[in-house]
Structure formats: structure tokens, C-alpha cells
N, C-alpha and C. Protein backbone atom coordinates (compact mmCIF):
# COMPACT_ATOMS: atom_id res chain seq x y z
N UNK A 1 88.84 112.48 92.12
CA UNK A 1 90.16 112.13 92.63
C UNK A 1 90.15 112.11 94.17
N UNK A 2 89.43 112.93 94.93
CA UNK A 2 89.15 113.07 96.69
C UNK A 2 88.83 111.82 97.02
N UNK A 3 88.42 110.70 96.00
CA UNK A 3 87.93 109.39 96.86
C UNK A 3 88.96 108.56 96.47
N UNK A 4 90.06 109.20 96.03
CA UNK A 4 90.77 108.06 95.84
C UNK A 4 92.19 108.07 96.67
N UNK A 5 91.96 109.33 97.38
CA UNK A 5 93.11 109.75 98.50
C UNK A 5 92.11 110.25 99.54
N UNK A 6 92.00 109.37 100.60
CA UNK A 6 91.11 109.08 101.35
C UNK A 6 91.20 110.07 102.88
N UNK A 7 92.68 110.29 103.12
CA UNK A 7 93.12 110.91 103.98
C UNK A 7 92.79 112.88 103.69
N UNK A 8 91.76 113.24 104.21
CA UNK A 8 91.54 114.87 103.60
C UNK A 8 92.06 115.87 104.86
N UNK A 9 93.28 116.58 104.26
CA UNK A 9 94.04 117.90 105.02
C UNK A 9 93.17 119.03 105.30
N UNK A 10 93.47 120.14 106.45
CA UNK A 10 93.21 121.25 106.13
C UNK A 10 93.59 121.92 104.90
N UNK A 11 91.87 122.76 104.87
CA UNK A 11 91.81 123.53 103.30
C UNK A 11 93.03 124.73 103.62
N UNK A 12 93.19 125.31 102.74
CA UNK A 12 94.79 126.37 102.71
C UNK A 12 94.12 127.76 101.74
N UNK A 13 94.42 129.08 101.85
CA UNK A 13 93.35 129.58 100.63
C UNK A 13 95.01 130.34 100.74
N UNK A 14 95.27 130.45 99.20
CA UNK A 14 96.37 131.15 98.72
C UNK A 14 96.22 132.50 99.13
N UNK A 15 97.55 133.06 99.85
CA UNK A 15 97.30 134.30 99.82
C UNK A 15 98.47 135.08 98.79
N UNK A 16 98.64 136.59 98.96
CA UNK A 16 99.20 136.82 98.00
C UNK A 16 101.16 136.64 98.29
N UNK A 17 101.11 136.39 98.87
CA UNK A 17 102.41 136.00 99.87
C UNK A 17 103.19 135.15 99.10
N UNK A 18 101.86 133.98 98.71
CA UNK A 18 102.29 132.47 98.79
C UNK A 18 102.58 132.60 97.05
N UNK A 19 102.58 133.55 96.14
CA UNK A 19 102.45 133.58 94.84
C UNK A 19 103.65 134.53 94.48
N UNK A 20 104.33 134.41 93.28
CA UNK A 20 105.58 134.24 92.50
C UNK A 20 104.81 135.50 91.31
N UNK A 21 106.51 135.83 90.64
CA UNK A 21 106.18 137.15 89.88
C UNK A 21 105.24 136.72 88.62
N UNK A 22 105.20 135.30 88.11
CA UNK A 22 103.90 134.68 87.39
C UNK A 22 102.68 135.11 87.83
N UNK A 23 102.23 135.33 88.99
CA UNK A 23 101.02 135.40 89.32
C UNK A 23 100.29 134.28 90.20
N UNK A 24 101.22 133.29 90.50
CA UNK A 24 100.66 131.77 90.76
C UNK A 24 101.28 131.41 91.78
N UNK A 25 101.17 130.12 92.38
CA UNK A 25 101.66 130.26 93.60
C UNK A 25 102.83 129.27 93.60
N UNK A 26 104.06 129.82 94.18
CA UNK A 26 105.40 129.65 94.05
C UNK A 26 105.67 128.56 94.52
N UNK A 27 106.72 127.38 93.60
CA UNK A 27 106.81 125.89 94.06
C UNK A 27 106.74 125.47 95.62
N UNK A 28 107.59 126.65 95.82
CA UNK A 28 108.01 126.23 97.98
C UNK A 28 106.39 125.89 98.17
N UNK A 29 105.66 126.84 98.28
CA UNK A 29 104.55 126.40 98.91
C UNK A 29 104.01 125.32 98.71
N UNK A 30 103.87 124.54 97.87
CA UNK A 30 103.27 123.51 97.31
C UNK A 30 103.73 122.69 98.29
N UNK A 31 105.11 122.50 98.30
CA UNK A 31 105.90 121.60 99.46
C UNK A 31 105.53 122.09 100.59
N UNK A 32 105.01 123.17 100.88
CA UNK A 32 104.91 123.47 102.21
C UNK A 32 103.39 123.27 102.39
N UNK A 33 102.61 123.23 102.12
CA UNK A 33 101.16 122.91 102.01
C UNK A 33 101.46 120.87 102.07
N UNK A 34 101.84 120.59 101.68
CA UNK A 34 102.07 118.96 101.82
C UNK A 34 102.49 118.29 103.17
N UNK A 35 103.76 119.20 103.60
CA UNK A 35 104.84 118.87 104.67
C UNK A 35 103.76 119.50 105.61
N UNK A 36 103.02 120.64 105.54
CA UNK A 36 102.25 121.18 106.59
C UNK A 36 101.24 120.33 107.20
N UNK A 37 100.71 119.24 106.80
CA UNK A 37 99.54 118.22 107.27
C UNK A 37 99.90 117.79 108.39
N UNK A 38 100.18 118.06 109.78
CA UNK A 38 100.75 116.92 110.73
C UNK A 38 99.52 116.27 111.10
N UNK A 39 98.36 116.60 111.02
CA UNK A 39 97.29 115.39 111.50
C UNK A 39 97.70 114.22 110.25
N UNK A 40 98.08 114.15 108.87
CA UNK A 40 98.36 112.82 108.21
C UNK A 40 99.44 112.51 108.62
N UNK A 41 100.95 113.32 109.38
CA UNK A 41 101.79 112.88 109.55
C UNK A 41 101.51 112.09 110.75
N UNK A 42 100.46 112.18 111.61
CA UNK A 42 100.83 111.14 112.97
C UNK A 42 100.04 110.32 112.64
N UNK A 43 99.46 110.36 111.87
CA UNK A 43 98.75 108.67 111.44
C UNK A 43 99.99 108.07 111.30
N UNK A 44 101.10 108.72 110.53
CA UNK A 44 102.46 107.62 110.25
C UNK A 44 103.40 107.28 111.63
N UNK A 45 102.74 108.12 112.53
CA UNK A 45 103.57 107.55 113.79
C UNK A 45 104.23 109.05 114.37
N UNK A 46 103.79 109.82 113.54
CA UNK A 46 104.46 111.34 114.37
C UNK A 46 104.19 111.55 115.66
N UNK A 47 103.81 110.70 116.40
CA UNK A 47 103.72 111.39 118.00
C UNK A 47 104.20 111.55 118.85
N UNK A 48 104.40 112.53 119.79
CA UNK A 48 105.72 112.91 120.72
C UNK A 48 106.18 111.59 121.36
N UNK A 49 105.21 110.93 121.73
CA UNK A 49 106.14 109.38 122.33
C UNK A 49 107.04 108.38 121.30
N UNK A 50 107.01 108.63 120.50
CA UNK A 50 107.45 108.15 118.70
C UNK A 50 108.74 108.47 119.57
N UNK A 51 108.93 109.92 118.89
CA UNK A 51 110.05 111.02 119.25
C UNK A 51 111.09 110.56 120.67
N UNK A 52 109.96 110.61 121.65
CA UNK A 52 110.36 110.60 122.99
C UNK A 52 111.36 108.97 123.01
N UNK A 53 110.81 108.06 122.34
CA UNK A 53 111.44 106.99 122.67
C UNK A 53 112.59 106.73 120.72
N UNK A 54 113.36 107.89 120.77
CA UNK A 54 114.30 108.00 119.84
C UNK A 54 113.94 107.55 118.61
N UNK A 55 112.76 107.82 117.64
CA UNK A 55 113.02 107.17 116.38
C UNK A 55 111.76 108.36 115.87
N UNK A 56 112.08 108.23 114.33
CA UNK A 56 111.44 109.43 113.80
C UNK A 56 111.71 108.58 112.08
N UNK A 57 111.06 109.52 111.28
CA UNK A 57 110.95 109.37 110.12
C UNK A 57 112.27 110.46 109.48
N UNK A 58 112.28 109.81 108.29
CA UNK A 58 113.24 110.97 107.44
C UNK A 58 112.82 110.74 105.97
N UNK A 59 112.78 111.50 105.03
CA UNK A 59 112.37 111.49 103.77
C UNK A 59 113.41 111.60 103.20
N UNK A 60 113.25 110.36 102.22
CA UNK A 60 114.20 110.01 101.40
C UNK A 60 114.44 110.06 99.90
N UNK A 61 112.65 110.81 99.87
CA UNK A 61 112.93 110.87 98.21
C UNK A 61 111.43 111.99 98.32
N UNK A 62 111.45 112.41 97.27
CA UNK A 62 110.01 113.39 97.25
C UNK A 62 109.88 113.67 95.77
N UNK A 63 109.05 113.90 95.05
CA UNK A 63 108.78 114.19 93.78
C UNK A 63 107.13 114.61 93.82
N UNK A 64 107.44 115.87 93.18
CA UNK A 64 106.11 116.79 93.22
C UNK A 64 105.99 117.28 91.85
N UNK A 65 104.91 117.17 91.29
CA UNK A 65 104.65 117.50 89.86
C UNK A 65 103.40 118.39 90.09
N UNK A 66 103.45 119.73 89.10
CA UNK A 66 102.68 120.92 88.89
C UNK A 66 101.88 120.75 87.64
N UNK A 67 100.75 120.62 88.32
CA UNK A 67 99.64 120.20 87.02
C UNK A 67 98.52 121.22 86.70
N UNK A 68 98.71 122.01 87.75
CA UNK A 68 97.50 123.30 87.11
C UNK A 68 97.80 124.76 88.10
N UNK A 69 98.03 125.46 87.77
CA UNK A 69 97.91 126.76 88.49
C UNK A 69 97.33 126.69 89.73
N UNK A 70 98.21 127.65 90.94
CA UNK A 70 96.72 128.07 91.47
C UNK A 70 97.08 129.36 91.89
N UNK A 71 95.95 129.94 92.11
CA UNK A 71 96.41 131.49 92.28
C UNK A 71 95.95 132.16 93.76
N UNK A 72 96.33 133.36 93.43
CA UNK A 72 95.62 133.89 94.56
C UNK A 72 93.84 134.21 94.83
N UNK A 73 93.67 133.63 96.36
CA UNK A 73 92.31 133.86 96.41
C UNK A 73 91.15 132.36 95.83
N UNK A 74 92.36 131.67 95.93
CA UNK A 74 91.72 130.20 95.81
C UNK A 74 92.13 129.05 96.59
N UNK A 75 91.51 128.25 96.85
CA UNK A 75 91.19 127.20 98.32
C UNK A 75 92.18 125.65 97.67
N UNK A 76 93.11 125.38 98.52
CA UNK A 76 93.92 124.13 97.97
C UNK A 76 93.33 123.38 99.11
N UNK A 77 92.57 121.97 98.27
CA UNK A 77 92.80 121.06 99.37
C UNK A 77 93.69 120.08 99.57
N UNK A 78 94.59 119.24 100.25
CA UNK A 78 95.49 118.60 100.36
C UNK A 78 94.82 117.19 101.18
N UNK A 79 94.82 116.30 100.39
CA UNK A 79 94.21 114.73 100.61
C UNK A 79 95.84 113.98 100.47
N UNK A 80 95.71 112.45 101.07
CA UNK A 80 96.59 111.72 101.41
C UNK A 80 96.32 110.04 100.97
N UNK A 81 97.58 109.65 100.47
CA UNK A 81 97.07 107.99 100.63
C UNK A 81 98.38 107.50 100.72
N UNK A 82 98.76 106.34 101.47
CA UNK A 82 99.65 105.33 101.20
C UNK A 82 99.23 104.27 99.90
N UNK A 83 100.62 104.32 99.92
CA UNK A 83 100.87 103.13 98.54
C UNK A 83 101.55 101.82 98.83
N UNK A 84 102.27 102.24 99.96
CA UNK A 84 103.16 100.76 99.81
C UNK A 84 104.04 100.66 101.24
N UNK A 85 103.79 99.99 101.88
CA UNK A 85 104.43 99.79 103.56
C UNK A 85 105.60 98.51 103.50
N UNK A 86 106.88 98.78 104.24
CA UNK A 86 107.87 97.98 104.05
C UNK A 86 108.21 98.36 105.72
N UNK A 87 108.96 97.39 106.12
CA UNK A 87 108.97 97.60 107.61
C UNK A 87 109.89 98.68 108.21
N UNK A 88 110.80 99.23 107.29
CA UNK A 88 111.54 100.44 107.40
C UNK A 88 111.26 101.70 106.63
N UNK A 89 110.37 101.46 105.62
CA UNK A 89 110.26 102.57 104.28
C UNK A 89 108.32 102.34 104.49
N UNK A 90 108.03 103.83 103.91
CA UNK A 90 106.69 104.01 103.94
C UNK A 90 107.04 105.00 102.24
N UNK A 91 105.58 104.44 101.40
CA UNK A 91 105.63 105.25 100.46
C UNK A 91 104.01 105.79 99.81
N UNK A 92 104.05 107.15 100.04
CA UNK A 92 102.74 107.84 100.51
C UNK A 92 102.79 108.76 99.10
N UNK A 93 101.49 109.48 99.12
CA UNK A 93 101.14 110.26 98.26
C UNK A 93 99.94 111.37 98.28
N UNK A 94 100.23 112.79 97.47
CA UNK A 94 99.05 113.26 97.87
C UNK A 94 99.03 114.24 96.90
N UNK A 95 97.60 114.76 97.09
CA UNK A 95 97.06 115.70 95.63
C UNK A 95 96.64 117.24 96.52
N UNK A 96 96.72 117.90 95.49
CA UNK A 96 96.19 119.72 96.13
C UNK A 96 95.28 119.45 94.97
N UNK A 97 94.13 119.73 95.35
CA UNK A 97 93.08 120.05 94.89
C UNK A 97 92.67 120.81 94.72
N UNK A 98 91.55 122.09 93.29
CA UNK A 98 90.94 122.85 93.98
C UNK A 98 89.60 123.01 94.03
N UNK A 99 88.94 124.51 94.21
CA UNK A 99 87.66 124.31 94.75
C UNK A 99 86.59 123.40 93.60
N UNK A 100 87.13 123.17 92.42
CA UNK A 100 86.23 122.13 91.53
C UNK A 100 86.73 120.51 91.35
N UNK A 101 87.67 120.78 92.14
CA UNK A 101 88.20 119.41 92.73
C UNK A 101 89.26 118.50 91.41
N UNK A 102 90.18 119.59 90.68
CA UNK A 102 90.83 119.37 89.80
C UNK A 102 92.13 119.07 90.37
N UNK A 103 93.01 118.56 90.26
CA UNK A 103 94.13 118.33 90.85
C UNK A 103 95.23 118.83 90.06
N UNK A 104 95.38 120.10 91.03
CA UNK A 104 96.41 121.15 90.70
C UNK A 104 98.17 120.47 90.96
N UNK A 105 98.36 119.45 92.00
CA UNK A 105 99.58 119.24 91.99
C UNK A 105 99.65 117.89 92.82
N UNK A 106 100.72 116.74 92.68
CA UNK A 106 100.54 115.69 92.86
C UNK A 106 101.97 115.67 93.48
N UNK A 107 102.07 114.83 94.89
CA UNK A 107 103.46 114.64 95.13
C UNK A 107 103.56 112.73 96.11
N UNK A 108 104.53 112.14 95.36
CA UNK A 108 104.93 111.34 95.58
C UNK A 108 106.28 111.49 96.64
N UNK A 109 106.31 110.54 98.12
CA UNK A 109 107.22 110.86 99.07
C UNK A 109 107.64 109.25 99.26
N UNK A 110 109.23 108.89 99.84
CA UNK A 110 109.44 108.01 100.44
C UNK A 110 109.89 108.10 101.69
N UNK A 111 109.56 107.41 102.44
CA UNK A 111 110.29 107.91 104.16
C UNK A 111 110.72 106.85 104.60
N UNK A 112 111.38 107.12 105.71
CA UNK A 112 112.65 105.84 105.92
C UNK A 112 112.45 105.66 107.60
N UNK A 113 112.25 104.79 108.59
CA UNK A 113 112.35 104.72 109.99
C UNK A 113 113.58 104.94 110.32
N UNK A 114 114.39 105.88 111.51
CA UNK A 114 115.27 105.96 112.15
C UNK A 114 115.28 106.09 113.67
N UNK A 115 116.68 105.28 113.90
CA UNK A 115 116.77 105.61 114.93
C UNK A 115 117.48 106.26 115.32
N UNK A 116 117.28 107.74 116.56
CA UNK A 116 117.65 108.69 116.11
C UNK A 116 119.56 108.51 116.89
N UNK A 117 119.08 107.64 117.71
CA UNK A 117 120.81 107.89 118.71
C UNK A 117 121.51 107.34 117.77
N UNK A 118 121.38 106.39 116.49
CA UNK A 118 122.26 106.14 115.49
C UNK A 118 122.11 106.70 114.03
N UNK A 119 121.28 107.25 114.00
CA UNK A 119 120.22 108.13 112.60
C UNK A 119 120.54 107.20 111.78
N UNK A 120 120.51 106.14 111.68
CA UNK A 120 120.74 104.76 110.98
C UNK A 120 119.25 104.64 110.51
N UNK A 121 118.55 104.10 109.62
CA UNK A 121 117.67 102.81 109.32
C UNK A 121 117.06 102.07 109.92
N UNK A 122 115.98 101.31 110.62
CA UNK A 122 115.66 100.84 111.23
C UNK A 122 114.04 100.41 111.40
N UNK A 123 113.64 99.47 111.49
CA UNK A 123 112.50 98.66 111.36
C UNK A 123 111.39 99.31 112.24
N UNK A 124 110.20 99.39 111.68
CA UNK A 124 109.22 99.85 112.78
C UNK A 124 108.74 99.30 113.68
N UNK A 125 108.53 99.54 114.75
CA UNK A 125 107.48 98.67 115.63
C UNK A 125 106.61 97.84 115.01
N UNK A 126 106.48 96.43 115.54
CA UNK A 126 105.17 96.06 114.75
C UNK A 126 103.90 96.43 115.12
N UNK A 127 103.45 97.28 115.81
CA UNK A 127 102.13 97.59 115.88
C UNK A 127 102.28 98.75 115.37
N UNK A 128 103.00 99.56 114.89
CA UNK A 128 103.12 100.60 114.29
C UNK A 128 102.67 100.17 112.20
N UNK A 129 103.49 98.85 112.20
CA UNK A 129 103.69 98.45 110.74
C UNK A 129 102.07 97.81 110.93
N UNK A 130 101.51 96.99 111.56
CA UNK A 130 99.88 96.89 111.76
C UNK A 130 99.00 97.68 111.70
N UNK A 131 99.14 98.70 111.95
CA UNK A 131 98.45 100.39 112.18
C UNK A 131 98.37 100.94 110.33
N UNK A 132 99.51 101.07 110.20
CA UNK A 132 100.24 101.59 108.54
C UNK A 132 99.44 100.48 107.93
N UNK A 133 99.47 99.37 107.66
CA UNK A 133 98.49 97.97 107.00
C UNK A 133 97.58 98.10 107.03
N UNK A 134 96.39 98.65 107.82
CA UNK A 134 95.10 98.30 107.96
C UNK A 134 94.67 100.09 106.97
N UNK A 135 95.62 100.87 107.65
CA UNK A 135 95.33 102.26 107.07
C UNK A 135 95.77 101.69 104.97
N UNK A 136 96.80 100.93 104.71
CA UNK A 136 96.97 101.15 103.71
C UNK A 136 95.78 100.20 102.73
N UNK A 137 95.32 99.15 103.56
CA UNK A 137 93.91 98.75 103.43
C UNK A 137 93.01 99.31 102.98
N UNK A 138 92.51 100.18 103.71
CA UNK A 138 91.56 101.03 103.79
C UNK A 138 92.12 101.90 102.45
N UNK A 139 92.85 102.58 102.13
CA UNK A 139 93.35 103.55 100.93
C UNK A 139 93.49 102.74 99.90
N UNK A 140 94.06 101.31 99.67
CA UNK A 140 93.72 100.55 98.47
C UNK A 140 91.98 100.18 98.21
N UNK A 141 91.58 99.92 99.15
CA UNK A 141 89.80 99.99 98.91
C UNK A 141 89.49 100.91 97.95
N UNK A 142 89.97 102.08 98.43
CA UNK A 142 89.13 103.49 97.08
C UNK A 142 89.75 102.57 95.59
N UNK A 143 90.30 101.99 95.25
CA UNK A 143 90.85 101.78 93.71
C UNK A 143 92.28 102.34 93.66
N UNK A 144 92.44 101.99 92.54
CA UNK A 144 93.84 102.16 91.97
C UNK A 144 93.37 104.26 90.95
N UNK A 145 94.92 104.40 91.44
CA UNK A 145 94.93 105.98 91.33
C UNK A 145 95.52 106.09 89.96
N UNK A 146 95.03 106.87 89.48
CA UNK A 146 95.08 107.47 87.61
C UNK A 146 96.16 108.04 87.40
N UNK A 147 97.10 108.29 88.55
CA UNK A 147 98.52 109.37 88.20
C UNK A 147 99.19 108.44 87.84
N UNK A 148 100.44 108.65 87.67
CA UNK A 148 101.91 106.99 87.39
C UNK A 148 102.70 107.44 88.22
N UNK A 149 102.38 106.97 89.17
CA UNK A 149 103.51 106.78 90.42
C UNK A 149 104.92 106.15 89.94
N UNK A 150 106.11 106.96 90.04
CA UNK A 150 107.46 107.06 89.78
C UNK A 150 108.18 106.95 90.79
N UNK A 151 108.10 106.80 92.38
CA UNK A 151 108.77 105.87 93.27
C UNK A 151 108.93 104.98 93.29
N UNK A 152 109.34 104.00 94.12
CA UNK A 152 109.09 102.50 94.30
C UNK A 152 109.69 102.33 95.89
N UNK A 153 109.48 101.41 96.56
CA UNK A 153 110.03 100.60 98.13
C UNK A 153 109.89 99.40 97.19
């Protein structure tokens, strides 16, 4: 599954913090291990000059599905791919992995361009939407992914 989400996060090793009276590690984190990647987030344009010149992303939809335990004292990796680029909407995806490279949890995101002095909607730069294309290029190359993606743009 690592070659088919091409984009690879820092590894994360559960601590006992991050785990629930089950024994396993508690939904928040999962989301927070995902949302935590900002090196995949500025591939999407997260960079302070993004910011600086008023426009930012906002997530508009998220869906995360729990497919295998993980516990304490074990290594999540968090990989990335785009699926589908629209000149206002980006729709991305990514897997926690673990150390045998099973995919413990899968989350599907949609994000929306804004601008922030109107927090309205709004179209990306085109060299920004050129940038997102060539990257989503490159992530359709690995093949088509085995989960069933339940978003849409």
C-alpha cells in the first residue's frame, strides 16, 4: 500500500498517552497524526507567503475509517496521495501504516481555497493548480488504490 500513497510522513510511535481505556489508540489521535504532516500540507500550498498574501485552505469534509488497532509501543507511518484537483477544491488521502506495513487507518479529506478577507471560496493560483497537477500525476502513476474512496469534487 506505501507505493501507492507516494507522499511518506514522519514515523509517530504510540505512546501511552495517545491510547484509550481499550488499550488502543484513541480516535483524536488518528486525526491528529494526519492533520500533523505539515511537510504534505505545503506541498498543497501551506506556506507563510500563501498565508501572507490572504488565502488558506479549509476542510470541508474528512472521513477516517479504523481498520486495525494500534497500540502502544508501535510505529504509525502516515503516507499521502491526491485524488482529484479542481481549481477551488483539492481531494487528498492517506493511510497510517504499521511497522509490517498493514494499513491500520485510512482517511479521505476535501479542502476548499479561501480567501481569507472574505473566507469565501475561491480559485487557486494557476501555478499553484500546475504544481497540485503534476504532483497529482505523479500519485496517479503508482495505480489505482484498493480502498473505495467515498468523497467526490
Amino acid at each position: 500500500m506505501k507505493e501507492k500513497f507516494p507522499y511518506l510522513g514522519n514515523q509517530v510511535t504510540i505512546t501511552e498517552d495517545m491510547c484509550d481505556l481499550n488499550g488502543h489508540m484513541n480516535v483524536i489521535y488518528y486525526a491528529k497524526i494526519f492533520e500533523d504532516e505539515f511537510p504534505f500540507y505545503q506541498s498543497l500550498g501551506f506556506y507563510s507567503d500563501h498565508f501572507e498574501k490572504g488565502f488558506s485552505f479549509f476542510t470541508l469534509e474528512m472521513n477516517v475509517r479504523y481498520l486495525k488497532e494500534m497500540k502502544q509501543g508501535e510505529i504509525a507511518y502516515p503516507c499521502f496521495r491526491y485524488f482529484k484537483i479542481k481549481p477551488k477544491l483539492i481531494h487528498y488521502g492517506g493511510v497510517l501504516l504499521n511497522e509490517t506495513g498493514e494499513v491500520s487507518s485510512f482517511t479521505e479529506n476535501v479542502l476548499v481555497h479561501v480567501d481569507m478577507s472574505t473566507r469565501r471560496s475561491c480559485e487557486m493560483p494557476a501555478e499553484t493548480i500546475d504544481h497540485l497537477n503534476k504532483m497529482l500525476e505523479e500519485h496517479n502513476s503508482t495505480g489505482e488504490v484498493e480502498l473505495d474512496l467515498r468523497l467526490k469534487i
